[in-house]
Each structure stands twice: as C-alpha cells, then as structure tokens.
Protein backbone atom coordinates (compact mmCIF):
# COMPACT_ATOMS: atom_id res chain seq x y z
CA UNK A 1 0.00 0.00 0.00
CA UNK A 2 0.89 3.73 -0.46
CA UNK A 3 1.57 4.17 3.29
CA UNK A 4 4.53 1.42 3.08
CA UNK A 5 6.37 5.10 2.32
CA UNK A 6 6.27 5.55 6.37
CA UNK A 7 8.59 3.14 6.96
CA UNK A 8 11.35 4.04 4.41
CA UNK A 9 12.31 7.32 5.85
CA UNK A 10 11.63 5.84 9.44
CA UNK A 11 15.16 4.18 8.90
CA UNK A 12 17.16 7.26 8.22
CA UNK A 13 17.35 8.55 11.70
CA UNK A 14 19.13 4.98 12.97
CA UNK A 15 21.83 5.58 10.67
CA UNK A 16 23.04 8.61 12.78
CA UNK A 17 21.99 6.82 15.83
CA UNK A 18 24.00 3.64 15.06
CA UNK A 19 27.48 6.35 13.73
CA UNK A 20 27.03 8.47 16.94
CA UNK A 21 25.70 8.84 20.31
CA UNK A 22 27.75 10.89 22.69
CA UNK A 23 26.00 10.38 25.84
CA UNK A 24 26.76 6.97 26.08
CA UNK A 25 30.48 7.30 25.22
CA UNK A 26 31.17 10.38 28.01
CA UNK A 27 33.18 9.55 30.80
CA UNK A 28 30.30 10.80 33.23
CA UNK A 29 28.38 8.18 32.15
CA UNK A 30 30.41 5.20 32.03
CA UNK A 31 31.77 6.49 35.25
CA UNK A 32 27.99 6.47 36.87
CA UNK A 33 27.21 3.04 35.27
CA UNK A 34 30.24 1.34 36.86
CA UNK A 35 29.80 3.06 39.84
CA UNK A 36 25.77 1.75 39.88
CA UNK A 37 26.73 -1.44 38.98
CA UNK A 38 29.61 -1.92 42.03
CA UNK A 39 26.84 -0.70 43.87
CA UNK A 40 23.66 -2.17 43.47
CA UNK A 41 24.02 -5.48 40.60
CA UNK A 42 24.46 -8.01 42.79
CA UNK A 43 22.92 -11.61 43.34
CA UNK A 44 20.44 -10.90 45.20
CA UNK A 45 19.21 -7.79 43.73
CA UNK A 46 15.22 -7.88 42.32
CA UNK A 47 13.97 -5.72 39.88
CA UNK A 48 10.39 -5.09 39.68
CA UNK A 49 7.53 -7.40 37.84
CA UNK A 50 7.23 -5.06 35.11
CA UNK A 51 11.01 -4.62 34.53
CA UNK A 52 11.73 -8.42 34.76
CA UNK A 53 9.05 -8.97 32.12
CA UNK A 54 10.40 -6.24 29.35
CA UNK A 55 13.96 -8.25 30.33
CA UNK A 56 15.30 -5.33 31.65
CA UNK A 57 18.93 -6.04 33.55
CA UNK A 58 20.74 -4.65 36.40
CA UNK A 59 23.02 -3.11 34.32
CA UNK A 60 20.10 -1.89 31.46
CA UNK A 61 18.55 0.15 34.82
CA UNK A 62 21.87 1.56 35.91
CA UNK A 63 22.36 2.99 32.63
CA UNK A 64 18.58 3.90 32.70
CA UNK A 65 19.34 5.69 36.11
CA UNK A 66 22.73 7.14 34.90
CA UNK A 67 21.06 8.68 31.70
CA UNK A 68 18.34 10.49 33.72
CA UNK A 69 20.72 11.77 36.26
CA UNK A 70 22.94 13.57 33.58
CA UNK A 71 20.11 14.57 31.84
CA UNK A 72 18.53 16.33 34.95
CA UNK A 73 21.15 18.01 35.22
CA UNK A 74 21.63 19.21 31.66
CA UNK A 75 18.36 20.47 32.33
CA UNK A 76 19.20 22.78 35.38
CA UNK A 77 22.34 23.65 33.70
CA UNK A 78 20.53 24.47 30.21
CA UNK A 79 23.63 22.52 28.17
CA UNK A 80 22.67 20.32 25.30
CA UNK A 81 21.16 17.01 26.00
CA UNK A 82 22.31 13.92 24.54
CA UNK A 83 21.04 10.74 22.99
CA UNK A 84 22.06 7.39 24.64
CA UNK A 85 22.37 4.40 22.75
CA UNK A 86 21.00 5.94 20.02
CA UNK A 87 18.05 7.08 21.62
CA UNK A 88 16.87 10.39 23.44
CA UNK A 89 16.18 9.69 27.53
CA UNK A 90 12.61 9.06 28.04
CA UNK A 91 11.11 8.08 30.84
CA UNK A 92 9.91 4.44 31.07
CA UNK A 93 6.24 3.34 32.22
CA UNK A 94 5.79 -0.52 33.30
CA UNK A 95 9.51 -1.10 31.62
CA UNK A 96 8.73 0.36 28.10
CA UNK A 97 11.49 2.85 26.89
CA UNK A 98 8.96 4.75 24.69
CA UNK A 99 5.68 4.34 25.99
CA UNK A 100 4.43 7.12 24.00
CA UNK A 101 6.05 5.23 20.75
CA UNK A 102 4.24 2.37 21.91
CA UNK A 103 0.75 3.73 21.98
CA UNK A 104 1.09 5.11 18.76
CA UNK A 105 2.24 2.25 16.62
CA UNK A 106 -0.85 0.51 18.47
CA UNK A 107 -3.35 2.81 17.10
CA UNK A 108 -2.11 2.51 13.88
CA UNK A 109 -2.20 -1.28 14.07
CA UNK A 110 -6.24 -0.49 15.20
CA UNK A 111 -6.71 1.31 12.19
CA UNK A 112 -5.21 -1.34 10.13
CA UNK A 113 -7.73 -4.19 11.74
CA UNK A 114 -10.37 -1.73 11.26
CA UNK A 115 -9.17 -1.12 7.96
CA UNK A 116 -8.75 -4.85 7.20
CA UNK A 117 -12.44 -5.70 8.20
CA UNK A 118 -13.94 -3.19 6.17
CA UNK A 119 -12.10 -4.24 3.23
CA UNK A 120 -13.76 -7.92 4.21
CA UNK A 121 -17.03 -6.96 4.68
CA UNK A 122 -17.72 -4.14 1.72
CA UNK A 123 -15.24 -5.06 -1.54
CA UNK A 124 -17.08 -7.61 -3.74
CA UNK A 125 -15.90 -11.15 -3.58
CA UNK A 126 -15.22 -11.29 -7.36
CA UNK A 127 -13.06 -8.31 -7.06
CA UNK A 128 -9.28 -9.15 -8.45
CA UNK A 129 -7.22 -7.36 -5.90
CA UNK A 130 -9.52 -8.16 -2.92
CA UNK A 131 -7.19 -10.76 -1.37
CA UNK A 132 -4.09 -8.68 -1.98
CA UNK A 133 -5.78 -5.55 0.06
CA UNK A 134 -6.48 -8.52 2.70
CA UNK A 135 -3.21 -9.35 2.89
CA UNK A 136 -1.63 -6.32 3.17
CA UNK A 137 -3.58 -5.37 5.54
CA UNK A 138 -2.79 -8.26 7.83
CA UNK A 139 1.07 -7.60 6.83
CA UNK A 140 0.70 -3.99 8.59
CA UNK A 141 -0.54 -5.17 11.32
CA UNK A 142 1.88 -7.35 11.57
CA UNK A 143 4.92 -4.46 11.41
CA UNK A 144 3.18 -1.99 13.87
CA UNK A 145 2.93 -4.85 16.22
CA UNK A 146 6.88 -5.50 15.83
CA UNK A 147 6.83 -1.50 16.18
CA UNK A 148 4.88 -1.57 19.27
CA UNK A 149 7.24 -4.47 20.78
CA UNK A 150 10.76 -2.77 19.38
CA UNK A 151 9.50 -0.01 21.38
CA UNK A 152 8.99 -1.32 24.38
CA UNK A 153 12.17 -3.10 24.11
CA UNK A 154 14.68 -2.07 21.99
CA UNK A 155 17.06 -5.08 21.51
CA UNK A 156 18.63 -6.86 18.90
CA UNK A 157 15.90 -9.60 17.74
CA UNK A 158 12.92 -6.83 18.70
CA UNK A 159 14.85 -4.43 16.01
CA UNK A 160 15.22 -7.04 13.75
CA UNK A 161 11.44 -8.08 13.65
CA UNK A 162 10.45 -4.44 13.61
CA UNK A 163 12.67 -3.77 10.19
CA UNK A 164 12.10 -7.16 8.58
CA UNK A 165 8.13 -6.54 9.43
CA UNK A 166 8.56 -2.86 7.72
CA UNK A 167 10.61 -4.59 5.01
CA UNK A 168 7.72 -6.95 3.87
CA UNK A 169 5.09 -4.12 4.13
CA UNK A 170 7.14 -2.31 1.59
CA UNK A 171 8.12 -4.84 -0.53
CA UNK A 172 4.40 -6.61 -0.21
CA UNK A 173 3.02 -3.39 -1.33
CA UNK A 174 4.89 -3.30 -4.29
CA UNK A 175 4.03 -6.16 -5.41
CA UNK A 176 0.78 -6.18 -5.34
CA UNK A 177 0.58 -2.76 -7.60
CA UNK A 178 0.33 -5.28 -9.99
CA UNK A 179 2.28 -6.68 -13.66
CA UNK A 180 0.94 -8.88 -16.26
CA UNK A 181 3.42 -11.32 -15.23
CA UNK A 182 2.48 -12.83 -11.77
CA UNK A 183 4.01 -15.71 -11.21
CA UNK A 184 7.52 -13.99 -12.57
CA UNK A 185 6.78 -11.04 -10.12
CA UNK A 186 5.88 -13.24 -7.53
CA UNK A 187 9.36 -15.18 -7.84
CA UNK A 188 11.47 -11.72 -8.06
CA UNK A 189 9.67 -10.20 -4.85
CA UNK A 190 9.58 -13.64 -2.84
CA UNK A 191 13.74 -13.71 -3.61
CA UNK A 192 14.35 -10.29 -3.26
CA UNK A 193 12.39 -10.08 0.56
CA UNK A 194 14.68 -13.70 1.85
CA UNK A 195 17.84 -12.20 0.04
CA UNK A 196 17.31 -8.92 1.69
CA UNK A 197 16.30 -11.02 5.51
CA UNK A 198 18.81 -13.58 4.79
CA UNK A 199 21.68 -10.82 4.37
CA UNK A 200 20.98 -8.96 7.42
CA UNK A 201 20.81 -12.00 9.50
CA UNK A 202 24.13 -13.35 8.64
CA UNK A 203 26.29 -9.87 9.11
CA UNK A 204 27.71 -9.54 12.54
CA UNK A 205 26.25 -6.52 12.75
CA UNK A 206 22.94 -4.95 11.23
CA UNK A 207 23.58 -3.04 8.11
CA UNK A 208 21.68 -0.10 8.39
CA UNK A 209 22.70 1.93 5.34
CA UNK A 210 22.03 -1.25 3.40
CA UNK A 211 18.47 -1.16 4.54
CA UNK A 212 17.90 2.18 4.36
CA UNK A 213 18.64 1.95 1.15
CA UNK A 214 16.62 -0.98 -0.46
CA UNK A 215 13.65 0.76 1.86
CA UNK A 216 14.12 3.59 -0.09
CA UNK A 217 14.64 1.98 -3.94
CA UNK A 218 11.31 -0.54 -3.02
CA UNK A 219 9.43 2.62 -1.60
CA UNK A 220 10.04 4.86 -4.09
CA UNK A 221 9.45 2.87 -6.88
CA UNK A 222 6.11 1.63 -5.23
CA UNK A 223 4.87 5.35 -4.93
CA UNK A 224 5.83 5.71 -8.22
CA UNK A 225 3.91 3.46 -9.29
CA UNK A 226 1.09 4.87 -7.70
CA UNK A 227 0.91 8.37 -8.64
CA UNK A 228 0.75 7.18 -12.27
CA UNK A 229 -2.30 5.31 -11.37
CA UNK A 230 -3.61 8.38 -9.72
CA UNK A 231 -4.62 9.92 -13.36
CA UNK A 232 -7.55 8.04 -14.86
CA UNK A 233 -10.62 8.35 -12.59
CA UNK A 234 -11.03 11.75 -10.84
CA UNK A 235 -10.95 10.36 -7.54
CA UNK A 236 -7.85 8.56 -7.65
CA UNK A 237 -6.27 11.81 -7.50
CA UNK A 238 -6.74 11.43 -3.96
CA UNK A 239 -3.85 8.68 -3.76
CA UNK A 240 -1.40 11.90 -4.35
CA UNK A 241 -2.60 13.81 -1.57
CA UNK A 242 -1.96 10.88 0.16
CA UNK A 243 1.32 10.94 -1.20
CA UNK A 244 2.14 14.31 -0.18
CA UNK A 245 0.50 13.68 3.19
CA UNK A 246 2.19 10.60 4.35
CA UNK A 247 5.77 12.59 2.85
CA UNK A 248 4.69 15.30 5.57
CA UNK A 249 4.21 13.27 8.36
CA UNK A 250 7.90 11.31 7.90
CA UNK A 251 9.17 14.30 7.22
CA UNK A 252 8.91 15.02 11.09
CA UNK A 253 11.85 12.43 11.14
CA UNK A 254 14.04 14.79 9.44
CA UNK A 255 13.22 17.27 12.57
CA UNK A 256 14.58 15.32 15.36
CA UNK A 257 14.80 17.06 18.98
CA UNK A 258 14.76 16.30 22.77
CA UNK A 259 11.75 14.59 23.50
CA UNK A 260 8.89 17.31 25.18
CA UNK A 261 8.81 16.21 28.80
CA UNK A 262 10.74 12.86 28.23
CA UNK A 263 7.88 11.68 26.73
CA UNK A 264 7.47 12.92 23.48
CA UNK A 265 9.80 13.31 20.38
CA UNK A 266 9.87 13.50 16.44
CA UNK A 267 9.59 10.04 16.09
CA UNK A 268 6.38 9.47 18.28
CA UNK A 269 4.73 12.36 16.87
CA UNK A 270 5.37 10.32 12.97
CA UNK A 271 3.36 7.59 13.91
CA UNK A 272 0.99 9.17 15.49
CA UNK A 273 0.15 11.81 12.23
CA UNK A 274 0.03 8.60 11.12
CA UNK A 275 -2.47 6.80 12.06
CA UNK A 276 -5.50 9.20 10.53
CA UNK A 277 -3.78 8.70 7.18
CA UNK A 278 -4.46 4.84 7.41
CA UNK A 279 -7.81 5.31 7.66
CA UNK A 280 -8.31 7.70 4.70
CA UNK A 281 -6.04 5.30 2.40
CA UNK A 282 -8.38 2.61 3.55
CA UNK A 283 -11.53 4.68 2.75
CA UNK A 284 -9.91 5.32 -0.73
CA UNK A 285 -9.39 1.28 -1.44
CA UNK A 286 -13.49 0.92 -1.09
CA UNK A 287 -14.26 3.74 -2.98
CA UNK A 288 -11.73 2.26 -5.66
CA UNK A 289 -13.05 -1.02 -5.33
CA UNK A 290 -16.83 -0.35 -5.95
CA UNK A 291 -16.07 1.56 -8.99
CA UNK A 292 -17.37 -0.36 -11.59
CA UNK A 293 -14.33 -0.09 -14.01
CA UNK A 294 -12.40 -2.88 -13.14
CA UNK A 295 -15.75 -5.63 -14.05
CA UNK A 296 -14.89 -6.34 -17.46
CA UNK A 297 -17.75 -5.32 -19.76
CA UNK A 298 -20.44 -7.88 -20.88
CA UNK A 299 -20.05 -8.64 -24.29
C-alpha cells in the first residue's frame, strides 16, 4: 500500500543513531554506570515485575538511572542534552522505553484491523485485488505490532522483527501494484524479501545503510507506481494527496529534537500523524473497489 512510504524514511534517523551517540560514550556516564553497577548489581538484587518482564537487567537500569541523572542536570544547567544508545532519555512506564512510541504504533495497528475488516465486509468477492488488500492489511498489522514491541524493548531480535516486518510491508506493497506477469513477479519479490532477511541476519552486525537503502529503492518505486495510477478516474487523485500527506508526516523524522517532557519526540509524533492517514487510504481502497471499471464489460 501507499503508506509502506512511512517506513522508508523511518530508517534514516538509525543511521546517525548507530554512527554516533555521545552520551553513552562520556566519561560521566560510564563512570555512573560502573559506579551503579559496584553498587547495586548483585545476586540478590530484584527488579520489579514489570522490569523483569520487558527483560530489563541490572546493568540496562543503571544505565537507565545514569542517563536520567545527567540529563537532569543538563536540564538545570541548560547545556545540550544527549542521545544514549542511540536514543533520546525518556522516561519508562511498566519497563517500556517509549511508551508514547508504543501507543502510537498501536493505534495505527487499530486502524489497520479496522481497515482490514472493512475491506472484508464491503469489496465484492469477485473483485481481483480483494485478497491482496487482505493481505496487506494483515502484513501492517503485523509491522506496527513488531513496532509496538521494538518499542517497548529495543534489543537486537525486537529491532530485527520491527525492520524485517517494515521490510515486507514495503516490498508486499509493491508487489501487489500489480504486472501482467504474476508468477515472474511473484518469484522476483519472494527472492528479493529472503535475500534482503537472509543478508541482514548473517552480518555480525545490522547493516543499516544497506536497509535504508533498499527501503528507499522498493518505496520509491512503489509510490511511483502509484501516482501514475492516480490519473484516470477523478478520484484517484486522492492517492497523491496521500502521497504528499504521508511525505509530511515522515518528514517530522528529518526534525529530530529532545523529547517534550521525556515523553514525546519527532519520532512518536510520525506515527501518530500517522495513524488518521491509514484510515483515509483505507476509505480510498473501497471507494476504488466499488467503482465499476475494473468488471470487465459484458459482451
């Protein structure tokens, strides 16, 4: 679908993450985390229910401690606040590092199930592109779900379902914008999405510039796609405000800043000017779909 464009530019903001992060690497930090740990990780030490659960460690809440301390006092001392592990400080509700994040990526999933049963119960069974709308629908909810989870946790396999879930949405969506030649395109897209898994999965570490960049050649060409099927009937016009709409909303990527109140930042505020989109693409799929054009005409 069109709004597989989310997730391509949701991947450029780890790249500078992954290159940099001074908080992390200052010497008041490490010096606070190995104090913390001396201090407090020992056998016997219990974190709470909700920590254990979101496998947070001794250590993990040291540095969670460490961070907030140096930022409060950034804060009272008005200096620049830094990201930590390639993330701004936020605070943490029932062990989730961005609950705000989290709450976000599930409304979008809602709209996607609400999306996905409307597509069941109003496009015509006959319809050609019924099951791939289905599908795709059931695809996104699958990625916002990894979103939700990566989220809550960030660690390596969470990351690695949340981009390989974002991967297939992308990839699924351009496939299903349809060629003459299915079983051809279906062989190309099936290779290209285990090729692209398979590579990631073997590297020591996660290639992010790699993936940012097959996002982007997949997404773009998908949109493409689109907005020169946008021309025929006058409401399909509405797929490139959609386009320019769901181009707004990640471009709130591009303005990263300190999260507002801990709680808040760039990123949360993309999937949350999100979420309305969904439902208008999904509104546009009916109307598309009970247009009469695609029936072919009795002879």
């Amino acid at each position: 679908m069109l709004l597989a464009y989310r997730w391509v530019l949701a991947t450029l903001p780890f790249l500078v993450f992954v290159v940099a992060s001074s908080g992390d690497r200052s010497s008041n930090f490490q010096n606070c985390v190995s104090a913390c740990y001396g201090d407090y990780c020992h056998p016997q030490t219990t974190l709470s229910l909700g920590l254990r659960l979101t496998r947070w460690t001794c250590t993990d809440d040291c540095k969670y401690q460490c961070m907030h301390m140096l930022t409060d006092i950034a804060i009272r001392e008005s200096s620049k606040i830094h990201q930590y592990y390639g993330k701004w400080p936020f605070w943490r509700l029932f062990g989730m590092q961005e609950p705000a994040s989290v709450a976000f990526s599930l409304w979008n999933m809602y709209y996607h199930i609400q999306g996905w049963r409307q597509l069941r119960s109003k496009i015509p069974s006959d319809h050609p592109m019924r099951s791939y709308y289905l599908t795709c629908a059931i695809v996104s909810v699958n990625a916002w779900l990894w979103s939700a989870v990566f989220h809550t946790r960030d660690l390596p396999n969470t990351e690695k379902l949340d981009y390989f879930s974002a991967a297939l949405v992308i990839l699924y969506s351009l496939y299903h914008t349809r060629t003459p030649v299915h079983v051809l395109w279906s062989s190309i897209c099936t290779v290209a999405y285990l090729a692209h898994v398979t590579y990631l999965s073997i590297l020591p570490r996660f290639d992010y510039s790699y993936n940012m960049a097959f996002n982007l050649t997949v997404g773009f060409t998908h949109n493409l796609l689109w907005l020169l099927y946008s021309f025929p009937p006058s409401y399909a016009s509405e797929v490139a405000v959609f386009v320019a709409l769901t181009t707004a909303a990640t471009a709130l990527e591009l303005f990263d800043f300190p999260p507002w109140s801990r709680i808040i930042d760039a990123h949360a505020l993309w999937h949350l000017s999100t979420a309305p989109v969904t439902k208008f693409w999904y509104d546009f799929l009916i109307k598309d779909s009970l247009d009469d054009g695609w029936r072919e005409p009795k002879r």
